[in-house]
N, C-alpha and C. Protein backbone atom coordinates (compact mmCIF):
# COMPACT_ATOMS: atom_id res chain seq x y z
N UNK A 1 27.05 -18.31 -14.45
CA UNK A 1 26.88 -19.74 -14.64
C UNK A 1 25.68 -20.05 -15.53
N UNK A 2 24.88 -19.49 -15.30
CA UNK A 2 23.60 -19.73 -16.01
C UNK A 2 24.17 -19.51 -17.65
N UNK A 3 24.52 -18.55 -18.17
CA UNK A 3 24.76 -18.22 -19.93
C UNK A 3 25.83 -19.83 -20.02
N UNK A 4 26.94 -19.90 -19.01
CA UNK A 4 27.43 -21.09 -19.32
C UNK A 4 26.87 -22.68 -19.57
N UNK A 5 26.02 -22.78 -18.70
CA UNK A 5 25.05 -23.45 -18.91
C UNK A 5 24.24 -23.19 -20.50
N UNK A 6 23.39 -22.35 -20.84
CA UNK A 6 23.32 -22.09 -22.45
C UNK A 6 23.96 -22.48 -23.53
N UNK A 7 25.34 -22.01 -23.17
CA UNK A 7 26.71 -21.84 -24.03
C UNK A 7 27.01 -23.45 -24.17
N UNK A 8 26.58 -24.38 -23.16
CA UNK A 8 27.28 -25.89 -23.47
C UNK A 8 26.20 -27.07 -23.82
N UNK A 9 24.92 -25.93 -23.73
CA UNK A 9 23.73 -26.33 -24.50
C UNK A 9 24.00 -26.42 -25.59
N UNK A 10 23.96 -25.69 -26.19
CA UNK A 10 24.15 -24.81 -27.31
C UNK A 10 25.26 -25.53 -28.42
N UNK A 11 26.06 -25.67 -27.78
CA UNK A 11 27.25 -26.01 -27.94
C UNK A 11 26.90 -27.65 -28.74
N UNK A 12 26.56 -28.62 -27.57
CA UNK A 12 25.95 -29.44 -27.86
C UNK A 12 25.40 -29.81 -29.34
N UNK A 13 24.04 -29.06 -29.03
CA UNK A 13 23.21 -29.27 -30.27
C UNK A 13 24.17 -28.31 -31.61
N UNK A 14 25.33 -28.02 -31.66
CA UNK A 14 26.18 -27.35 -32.51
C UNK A 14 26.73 -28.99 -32.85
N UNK A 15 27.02 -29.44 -32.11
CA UNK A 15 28.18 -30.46 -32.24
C UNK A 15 27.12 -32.03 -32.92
N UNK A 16 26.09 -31.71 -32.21
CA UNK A 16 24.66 -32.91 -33.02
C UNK A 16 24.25 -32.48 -34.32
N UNK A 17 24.88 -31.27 -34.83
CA UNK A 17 24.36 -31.17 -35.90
C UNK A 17 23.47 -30.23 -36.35
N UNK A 18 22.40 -29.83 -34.93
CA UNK A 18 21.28 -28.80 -34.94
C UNK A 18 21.34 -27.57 -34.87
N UNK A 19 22.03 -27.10 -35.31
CA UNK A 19 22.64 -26.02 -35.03
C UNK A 19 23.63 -25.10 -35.54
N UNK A 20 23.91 -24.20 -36.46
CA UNK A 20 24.49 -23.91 -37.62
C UNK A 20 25.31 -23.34 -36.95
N UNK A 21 27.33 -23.19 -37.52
CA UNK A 21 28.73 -22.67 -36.79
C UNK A 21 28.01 -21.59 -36.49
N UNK A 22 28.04 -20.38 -37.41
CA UNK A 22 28.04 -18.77 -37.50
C UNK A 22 27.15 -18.31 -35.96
N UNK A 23 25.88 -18.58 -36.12
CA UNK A 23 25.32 -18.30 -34.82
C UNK A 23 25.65 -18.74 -33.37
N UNK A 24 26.26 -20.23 -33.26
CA UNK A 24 26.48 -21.12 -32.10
C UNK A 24 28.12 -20.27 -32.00
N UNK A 25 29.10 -19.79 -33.23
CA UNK A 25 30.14 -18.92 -32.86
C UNK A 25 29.99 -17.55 -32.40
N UNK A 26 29.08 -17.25 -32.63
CA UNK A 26 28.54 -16.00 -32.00
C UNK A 26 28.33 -15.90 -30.97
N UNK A 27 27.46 -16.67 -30.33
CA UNK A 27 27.07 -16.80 -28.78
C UNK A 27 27.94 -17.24 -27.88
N UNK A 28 29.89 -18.20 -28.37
CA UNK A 28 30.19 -18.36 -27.66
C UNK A 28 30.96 -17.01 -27.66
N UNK A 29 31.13 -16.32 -28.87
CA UNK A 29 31.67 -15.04 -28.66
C UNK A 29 31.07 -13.99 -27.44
N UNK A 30 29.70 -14.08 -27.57
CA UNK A 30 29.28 -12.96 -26.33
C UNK A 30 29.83 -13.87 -25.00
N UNK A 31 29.45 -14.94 -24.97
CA UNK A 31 29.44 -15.49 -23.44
C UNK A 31 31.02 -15.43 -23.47
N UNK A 32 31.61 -15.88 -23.84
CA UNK A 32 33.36 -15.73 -23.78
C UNK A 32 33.82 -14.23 -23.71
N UNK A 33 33.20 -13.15 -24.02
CA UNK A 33 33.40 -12.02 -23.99
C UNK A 33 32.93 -11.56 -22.49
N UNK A 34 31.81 -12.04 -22.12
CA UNK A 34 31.29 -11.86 -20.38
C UNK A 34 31.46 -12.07 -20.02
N UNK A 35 32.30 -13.44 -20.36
CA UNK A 35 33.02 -14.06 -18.58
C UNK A 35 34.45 -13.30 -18.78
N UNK A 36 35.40 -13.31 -20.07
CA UNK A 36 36.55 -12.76 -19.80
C UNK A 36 36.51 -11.10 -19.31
N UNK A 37 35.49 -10.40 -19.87
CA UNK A 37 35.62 -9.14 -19.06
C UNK A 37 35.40 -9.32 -17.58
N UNK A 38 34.19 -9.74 -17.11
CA UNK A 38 33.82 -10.12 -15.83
C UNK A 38 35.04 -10.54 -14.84
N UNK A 39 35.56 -11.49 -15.07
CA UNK A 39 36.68 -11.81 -15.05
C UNK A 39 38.36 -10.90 -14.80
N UNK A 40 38.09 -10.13 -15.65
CA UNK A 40 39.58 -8.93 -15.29
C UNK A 40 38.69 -8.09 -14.56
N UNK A 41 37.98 -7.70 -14.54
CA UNK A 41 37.01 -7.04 -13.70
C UNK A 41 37.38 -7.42 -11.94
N UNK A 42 37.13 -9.03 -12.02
CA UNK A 42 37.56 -9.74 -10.70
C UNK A 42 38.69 -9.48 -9.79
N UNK A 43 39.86 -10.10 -11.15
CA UNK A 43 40.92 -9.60 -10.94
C UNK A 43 41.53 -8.30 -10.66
N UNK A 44 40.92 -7.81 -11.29
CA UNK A 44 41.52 -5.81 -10.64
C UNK A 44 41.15 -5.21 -9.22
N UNK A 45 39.75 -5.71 -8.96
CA UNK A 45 39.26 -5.73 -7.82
C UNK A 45 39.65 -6.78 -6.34
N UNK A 46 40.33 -7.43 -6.70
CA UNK A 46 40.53 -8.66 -6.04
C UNK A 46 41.64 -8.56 -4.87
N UNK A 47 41.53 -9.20 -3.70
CA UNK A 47 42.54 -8.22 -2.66
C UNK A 47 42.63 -9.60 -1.62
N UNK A 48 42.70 -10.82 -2.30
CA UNK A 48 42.91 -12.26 -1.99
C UNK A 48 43.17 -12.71 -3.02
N UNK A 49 44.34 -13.83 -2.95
CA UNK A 49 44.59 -14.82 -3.64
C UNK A 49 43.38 -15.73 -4.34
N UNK A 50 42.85 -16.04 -2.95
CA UNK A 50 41.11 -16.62 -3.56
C UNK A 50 40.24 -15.78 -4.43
N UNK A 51 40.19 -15.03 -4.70
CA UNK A 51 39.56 -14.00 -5.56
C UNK A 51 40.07 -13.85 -6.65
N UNK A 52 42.02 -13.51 -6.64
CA UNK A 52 42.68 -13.94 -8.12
C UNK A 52 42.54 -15.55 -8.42
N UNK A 53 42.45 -16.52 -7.80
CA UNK A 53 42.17 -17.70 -8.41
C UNK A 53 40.83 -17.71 -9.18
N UNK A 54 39.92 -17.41 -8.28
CA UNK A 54 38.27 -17.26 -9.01
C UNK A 54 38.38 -16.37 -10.28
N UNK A 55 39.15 -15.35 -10.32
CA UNK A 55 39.11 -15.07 -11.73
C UNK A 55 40.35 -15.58 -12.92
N UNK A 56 40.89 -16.07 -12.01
CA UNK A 56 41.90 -17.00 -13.53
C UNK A 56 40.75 -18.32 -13.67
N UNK A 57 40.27 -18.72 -13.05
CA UNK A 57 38.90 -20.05 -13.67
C UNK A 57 38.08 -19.33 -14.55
N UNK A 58 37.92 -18.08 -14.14
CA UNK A 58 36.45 -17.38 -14.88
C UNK A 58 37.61 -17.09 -16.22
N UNK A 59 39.02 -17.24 -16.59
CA UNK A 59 39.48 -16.80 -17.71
C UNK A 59 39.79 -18.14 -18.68
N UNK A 60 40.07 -19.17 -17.72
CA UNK A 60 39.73 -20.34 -18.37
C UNK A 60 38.73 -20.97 -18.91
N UNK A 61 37.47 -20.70 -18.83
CA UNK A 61 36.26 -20.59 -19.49
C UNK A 61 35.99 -19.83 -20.27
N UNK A 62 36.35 -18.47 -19.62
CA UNK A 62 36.08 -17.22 -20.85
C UNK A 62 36.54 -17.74 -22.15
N UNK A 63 38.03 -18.09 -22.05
CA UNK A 63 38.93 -18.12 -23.23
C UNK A 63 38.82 -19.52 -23.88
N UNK A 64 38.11 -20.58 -23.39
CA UNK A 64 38.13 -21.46 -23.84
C UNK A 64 35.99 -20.96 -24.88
N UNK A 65 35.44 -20.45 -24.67
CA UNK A 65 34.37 -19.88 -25.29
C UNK A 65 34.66 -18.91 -26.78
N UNK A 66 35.66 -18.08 -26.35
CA UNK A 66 36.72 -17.36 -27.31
C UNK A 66 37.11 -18.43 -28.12
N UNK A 67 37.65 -19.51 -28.06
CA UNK A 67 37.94 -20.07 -29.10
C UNK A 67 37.35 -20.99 -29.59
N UNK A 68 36.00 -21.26 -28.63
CA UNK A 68 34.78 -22.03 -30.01
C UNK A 68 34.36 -21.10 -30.86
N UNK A 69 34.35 -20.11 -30.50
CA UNK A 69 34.06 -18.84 -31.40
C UNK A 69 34.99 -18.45 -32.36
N UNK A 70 36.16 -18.40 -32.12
CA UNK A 70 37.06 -18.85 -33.34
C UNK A 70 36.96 -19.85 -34.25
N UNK A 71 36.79 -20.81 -34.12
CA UNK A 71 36.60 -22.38 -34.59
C UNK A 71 35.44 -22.17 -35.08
N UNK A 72 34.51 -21.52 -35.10
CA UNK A 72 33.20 -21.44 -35.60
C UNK A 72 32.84 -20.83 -37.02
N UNK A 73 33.33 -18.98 -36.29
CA UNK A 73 33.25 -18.23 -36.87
C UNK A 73 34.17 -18.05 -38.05
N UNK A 74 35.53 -18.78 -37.74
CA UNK A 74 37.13 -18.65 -38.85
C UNK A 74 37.12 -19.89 -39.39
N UNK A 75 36.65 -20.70 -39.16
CA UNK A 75 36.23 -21.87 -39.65
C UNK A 75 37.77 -22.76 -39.37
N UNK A 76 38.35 -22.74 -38.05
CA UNK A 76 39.77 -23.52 -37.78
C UNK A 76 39.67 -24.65 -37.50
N UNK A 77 40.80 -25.59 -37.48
CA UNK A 77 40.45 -26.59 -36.55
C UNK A 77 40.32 -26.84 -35.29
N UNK A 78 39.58 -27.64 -34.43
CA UNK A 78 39.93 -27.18 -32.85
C UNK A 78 41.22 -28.03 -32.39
N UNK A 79 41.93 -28.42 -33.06
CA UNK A 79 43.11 -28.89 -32.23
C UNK A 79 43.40 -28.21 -30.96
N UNK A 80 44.06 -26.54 -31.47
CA UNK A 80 44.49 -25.92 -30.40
C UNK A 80 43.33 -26.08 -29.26
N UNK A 81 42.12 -25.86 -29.48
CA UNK A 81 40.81 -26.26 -28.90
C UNK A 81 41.20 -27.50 -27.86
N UNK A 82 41.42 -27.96 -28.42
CA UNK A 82 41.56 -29.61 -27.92
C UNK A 82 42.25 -29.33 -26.74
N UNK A 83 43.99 -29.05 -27.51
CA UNK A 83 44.73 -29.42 -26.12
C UNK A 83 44.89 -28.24 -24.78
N UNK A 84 44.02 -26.60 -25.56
CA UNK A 84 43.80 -25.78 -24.60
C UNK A 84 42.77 -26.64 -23.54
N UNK A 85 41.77 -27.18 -23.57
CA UNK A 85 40.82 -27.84 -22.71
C UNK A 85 41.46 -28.97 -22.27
N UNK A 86 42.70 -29.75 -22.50
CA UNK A 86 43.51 -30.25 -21.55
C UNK A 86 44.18 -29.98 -20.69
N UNK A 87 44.27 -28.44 -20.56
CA UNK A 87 44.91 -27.75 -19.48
C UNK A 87 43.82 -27.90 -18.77
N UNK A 88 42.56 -26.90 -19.46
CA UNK A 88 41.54 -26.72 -18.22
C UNK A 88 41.07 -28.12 -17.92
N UNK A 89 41.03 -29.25 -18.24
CA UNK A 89 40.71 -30.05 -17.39
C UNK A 89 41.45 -30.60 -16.29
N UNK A 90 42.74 -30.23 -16.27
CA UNK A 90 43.83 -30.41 -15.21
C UNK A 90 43.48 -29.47 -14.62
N UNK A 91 43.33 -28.20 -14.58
CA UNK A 91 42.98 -27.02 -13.79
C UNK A 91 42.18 -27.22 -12.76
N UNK A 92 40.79 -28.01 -13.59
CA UNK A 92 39.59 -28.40 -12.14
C UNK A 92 40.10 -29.06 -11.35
N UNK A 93 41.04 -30.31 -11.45
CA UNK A 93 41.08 -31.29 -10.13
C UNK A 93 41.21 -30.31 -8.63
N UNK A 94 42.31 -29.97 -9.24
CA UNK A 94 42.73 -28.91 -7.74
C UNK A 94 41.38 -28.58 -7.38
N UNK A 95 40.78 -27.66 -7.94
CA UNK A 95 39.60 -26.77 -7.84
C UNK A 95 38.44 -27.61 -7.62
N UNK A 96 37.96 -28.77 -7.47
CA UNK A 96 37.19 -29.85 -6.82
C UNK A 96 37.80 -30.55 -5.71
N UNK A 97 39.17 -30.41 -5.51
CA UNK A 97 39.44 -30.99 -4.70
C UNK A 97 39.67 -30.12 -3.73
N UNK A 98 39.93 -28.98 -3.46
CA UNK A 98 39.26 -27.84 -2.23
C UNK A 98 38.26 -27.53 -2.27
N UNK A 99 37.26 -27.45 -3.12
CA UNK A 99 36.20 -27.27 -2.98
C UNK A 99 35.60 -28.25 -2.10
N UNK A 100 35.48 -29.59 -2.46
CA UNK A 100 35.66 -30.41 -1.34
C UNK A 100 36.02 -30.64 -0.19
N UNK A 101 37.32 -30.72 -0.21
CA UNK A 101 37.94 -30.30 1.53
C UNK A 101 37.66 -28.80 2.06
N UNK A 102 36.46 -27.92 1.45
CA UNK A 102 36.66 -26.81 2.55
C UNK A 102 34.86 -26.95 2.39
N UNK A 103 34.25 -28.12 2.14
CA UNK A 103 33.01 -28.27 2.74
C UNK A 103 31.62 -28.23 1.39
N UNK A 104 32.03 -27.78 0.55
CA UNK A 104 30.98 -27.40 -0.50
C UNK A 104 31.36 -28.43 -1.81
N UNK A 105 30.48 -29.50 -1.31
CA UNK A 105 30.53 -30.96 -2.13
C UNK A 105 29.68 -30.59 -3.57
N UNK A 106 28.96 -29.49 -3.52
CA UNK A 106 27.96 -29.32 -4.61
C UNK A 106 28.86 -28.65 -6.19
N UNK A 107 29.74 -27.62 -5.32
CA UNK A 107 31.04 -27.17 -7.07
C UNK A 107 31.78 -28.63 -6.42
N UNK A 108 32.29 -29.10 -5.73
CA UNK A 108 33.37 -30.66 -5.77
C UNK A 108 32.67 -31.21 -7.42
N UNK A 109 31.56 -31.30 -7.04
CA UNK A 109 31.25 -32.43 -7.71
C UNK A 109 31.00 -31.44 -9.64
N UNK A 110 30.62 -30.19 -9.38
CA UNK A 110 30.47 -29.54 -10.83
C UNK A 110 32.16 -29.58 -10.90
N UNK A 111 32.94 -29.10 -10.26
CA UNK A 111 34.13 -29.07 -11.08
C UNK A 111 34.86 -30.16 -11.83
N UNK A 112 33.98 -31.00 -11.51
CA UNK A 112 34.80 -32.40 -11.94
C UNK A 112 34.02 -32.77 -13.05
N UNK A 113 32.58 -32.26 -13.02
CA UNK A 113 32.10 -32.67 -14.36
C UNK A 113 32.24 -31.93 -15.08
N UNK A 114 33.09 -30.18 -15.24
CA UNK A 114 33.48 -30.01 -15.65
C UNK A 114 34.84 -30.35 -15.96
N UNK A 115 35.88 -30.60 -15.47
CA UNK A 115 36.72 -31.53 -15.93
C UNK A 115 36.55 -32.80 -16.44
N UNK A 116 35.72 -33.12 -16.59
CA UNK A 116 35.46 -34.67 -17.31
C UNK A 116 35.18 -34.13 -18.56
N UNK A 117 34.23 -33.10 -18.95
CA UNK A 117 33.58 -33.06 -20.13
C UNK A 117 34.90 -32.16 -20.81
N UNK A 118 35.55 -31.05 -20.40
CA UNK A 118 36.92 -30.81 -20.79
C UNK A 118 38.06 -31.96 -21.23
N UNK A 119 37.83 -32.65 -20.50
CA UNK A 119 38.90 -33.92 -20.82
C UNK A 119 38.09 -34.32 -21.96
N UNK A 120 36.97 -34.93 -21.83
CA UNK A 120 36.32 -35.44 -23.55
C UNK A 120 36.70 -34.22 -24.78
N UNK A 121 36.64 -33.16 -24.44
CA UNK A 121 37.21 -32.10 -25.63
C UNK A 121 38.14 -32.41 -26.48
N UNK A 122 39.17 -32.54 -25.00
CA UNK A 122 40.74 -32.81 -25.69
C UNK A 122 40.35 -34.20 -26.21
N UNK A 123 39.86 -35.24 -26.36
CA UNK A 123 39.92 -36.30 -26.61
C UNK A 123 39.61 -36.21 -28.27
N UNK A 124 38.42 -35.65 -27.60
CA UNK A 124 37.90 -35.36 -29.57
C UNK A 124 37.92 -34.15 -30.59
N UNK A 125 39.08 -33.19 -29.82
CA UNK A 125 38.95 -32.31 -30.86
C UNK A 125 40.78 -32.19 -30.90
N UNK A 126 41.33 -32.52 -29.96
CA UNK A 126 42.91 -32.45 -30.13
C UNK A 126 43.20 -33.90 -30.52
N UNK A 127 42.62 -34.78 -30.19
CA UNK A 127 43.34 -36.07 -30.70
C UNK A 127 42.44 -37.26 -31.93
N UNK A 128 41.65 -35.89 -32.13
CA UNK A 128 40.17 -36.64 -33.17
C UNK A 128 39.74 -38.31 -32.74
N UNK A 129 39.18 -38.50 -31.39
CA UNK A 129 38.81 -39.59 -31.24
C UNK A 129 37.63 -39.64 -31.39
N UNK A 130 37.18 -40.24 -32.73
CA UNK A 130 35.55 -40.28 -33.15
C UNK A 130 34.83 -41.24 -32.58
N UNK A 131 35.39 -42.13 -31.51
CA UNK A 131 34.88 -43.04 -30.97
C UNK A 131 33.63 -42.54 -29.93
N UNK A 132 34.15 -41.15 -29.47
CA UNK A 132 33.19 -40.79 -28.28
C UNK A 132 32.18 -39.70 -28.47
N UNK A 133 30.94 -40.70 -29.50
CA UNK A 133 30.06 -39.83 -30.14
C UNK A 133 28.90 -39.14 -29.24
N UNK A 134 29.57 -39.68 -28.24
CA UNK A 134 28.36 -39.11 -26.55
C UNK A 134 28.86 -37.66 -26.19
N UNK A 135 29.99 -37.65 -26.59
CA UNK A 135 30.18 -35.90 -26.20
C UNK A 135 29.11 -34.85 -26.04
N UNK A 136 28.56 -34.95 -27.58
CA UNK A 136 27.43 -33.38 -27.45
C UNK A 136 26.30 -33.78 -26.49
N UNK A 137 26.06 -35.24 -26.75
CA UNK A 137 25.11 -35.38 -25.45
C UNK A 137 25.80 -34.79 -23.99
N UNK A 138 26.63 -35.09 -23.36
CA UNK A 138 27.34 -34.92 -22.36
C UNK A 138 27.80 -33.61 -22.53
N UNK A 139 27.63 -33.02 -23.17
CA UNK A 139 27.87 -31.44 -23.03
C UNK A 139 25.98 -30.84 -22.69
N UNK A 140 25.54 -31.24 -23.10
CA UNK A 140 24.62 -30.62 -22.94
C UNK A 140 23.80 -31.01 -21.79
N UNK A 141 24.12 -32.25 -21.44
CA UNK A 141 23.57 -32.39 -20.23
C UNK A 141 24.17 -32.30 -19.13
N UNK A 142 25.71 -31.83 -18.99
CA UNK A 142 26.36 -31.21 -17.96
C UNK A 142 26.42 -29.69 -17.93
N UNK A 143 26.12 -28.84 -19.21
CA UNK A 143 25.62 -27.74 -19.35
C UNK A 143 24.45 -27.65 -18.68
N UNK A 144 23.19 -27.98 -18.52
CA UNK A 144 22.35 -28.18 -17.73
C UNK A 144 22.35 -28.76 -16.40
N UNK A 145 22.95 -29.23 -15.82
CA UNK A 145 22.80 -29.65 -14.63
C UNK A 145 23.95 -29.22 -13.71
N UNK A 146 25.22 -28.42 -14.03
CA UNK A 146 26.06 -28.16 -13.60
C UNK A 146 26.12 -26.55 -13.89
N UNK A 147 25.35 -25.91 -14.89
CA UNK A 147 25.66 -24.42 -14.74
C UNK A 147 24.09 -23.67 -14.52
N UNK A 148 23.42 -24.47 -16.13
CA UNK A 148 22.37 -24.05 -16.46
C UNK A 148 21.30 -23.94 -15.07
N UNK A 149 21.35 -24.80 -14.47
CA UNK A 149 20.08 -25.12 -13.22
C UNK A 149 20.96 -24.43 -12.13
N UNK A 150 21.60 -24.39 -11.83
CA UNK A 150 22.29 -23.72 -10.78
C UNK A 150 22.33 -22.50 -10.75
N UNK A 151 22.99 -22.15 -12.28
CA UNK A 151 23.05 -20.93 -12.41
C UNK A 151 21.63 -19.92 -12.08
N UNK A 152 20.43 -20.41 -12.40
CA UNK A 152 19.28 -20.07 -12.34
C UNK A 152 18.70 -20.45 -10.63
N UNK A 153 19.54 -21.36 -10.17
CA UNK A 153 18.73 -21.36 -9.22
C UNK A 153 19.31 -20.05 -8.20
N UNK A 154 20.98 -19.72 -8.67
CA UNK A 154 21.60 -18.77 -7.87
C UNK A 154 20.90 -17.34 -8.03
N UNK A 155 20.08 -17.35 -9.44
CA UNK A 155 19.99 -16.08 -9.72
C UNK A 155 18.32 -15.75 -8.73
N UNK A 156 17.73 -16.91 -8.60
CA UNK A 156 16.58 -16.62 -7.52
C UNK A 156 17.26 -16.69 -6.34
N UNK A 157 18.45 -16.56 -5.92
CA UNK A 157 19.12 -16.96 -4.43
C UNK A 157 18.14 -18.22 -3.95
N UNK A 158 18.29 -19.13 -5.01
CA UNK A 158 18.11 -20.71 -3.94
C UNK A 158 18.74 -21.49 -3.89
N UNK A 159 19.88 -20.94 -4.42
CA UNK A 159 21.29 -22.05 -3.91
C UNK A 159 22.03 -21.68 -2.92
């Protein structure tokens, strides 16, 4: 969580401008490369359904990182971008909404801001709505407060 957090930093200040494709495609290349290995990693090991779910999310991120890194590095459009992150933002509801009903309001509430900021994706990169120039802000500040700080706080075990 924590590199994800980085990665939508990052991402961000890519999308404000500060931040040049080649390198910001690079980094989503490593982090998209760590969560998707990590990830089949999960899955091979995995000996619950809940465990193969946790790693098809960790592949929906992975692969959605994989292809800012495409888009970066190949210089594409993100359409496909777009309406791949309209899946994953349908993906979270479920996944906030047990998270919720089985007691842990703290991912309820990240999965949904990750589905919100997924849904702004598709908005503006599959259906080019230039209206919603708050995106990179809102990436970067749900990158931070939903992976980045968490992620760090998990890695001192204080979450």
């Amino acid at each position: 969580m924590f590199f994800v957090g980085a990665v939508l930093y990052l991402n961000g200040m890519w999308l404000l401008g500060k931040a040049d494709s080649k390198p910001v495609g690079f980094f989503n290349l490593l982090v998209g490369v760590l969560i998707t290995v990590l990830a089949v990693n999960n899955h091979f090991r995995a000996t619950t359904m809940a465990e193969h779910l946790g790693a098809a999310n960790g592949l929906l991120f992975g692969f959605t990182y994989l292809m800012v890194a495409g888009h970066c590095l190949l210089d594409h459009s993100g359409r496909a971008l777009g309406w791949f992150s309209l899946f994953v933002a349908i993906a979270t509801v479920p996944n906030s909404l047990m998270s919720y009903v089985n007691g842990d309001v703290r991912f309820a509430i990240i999965w949904f801001m990750w589905g919100f900021l997924w849904f702004m994706f598709f908005l503006t990169q599959a259906l080019g709505n230039e209206k919603v120039r708050w995106v990179p802000y809102l990436s970067i500040f749900i990158g931070l407060v939903s992976a980045g700080i968490p992620g760090y706080m998990i890695l001192w075990e204080a979450w």
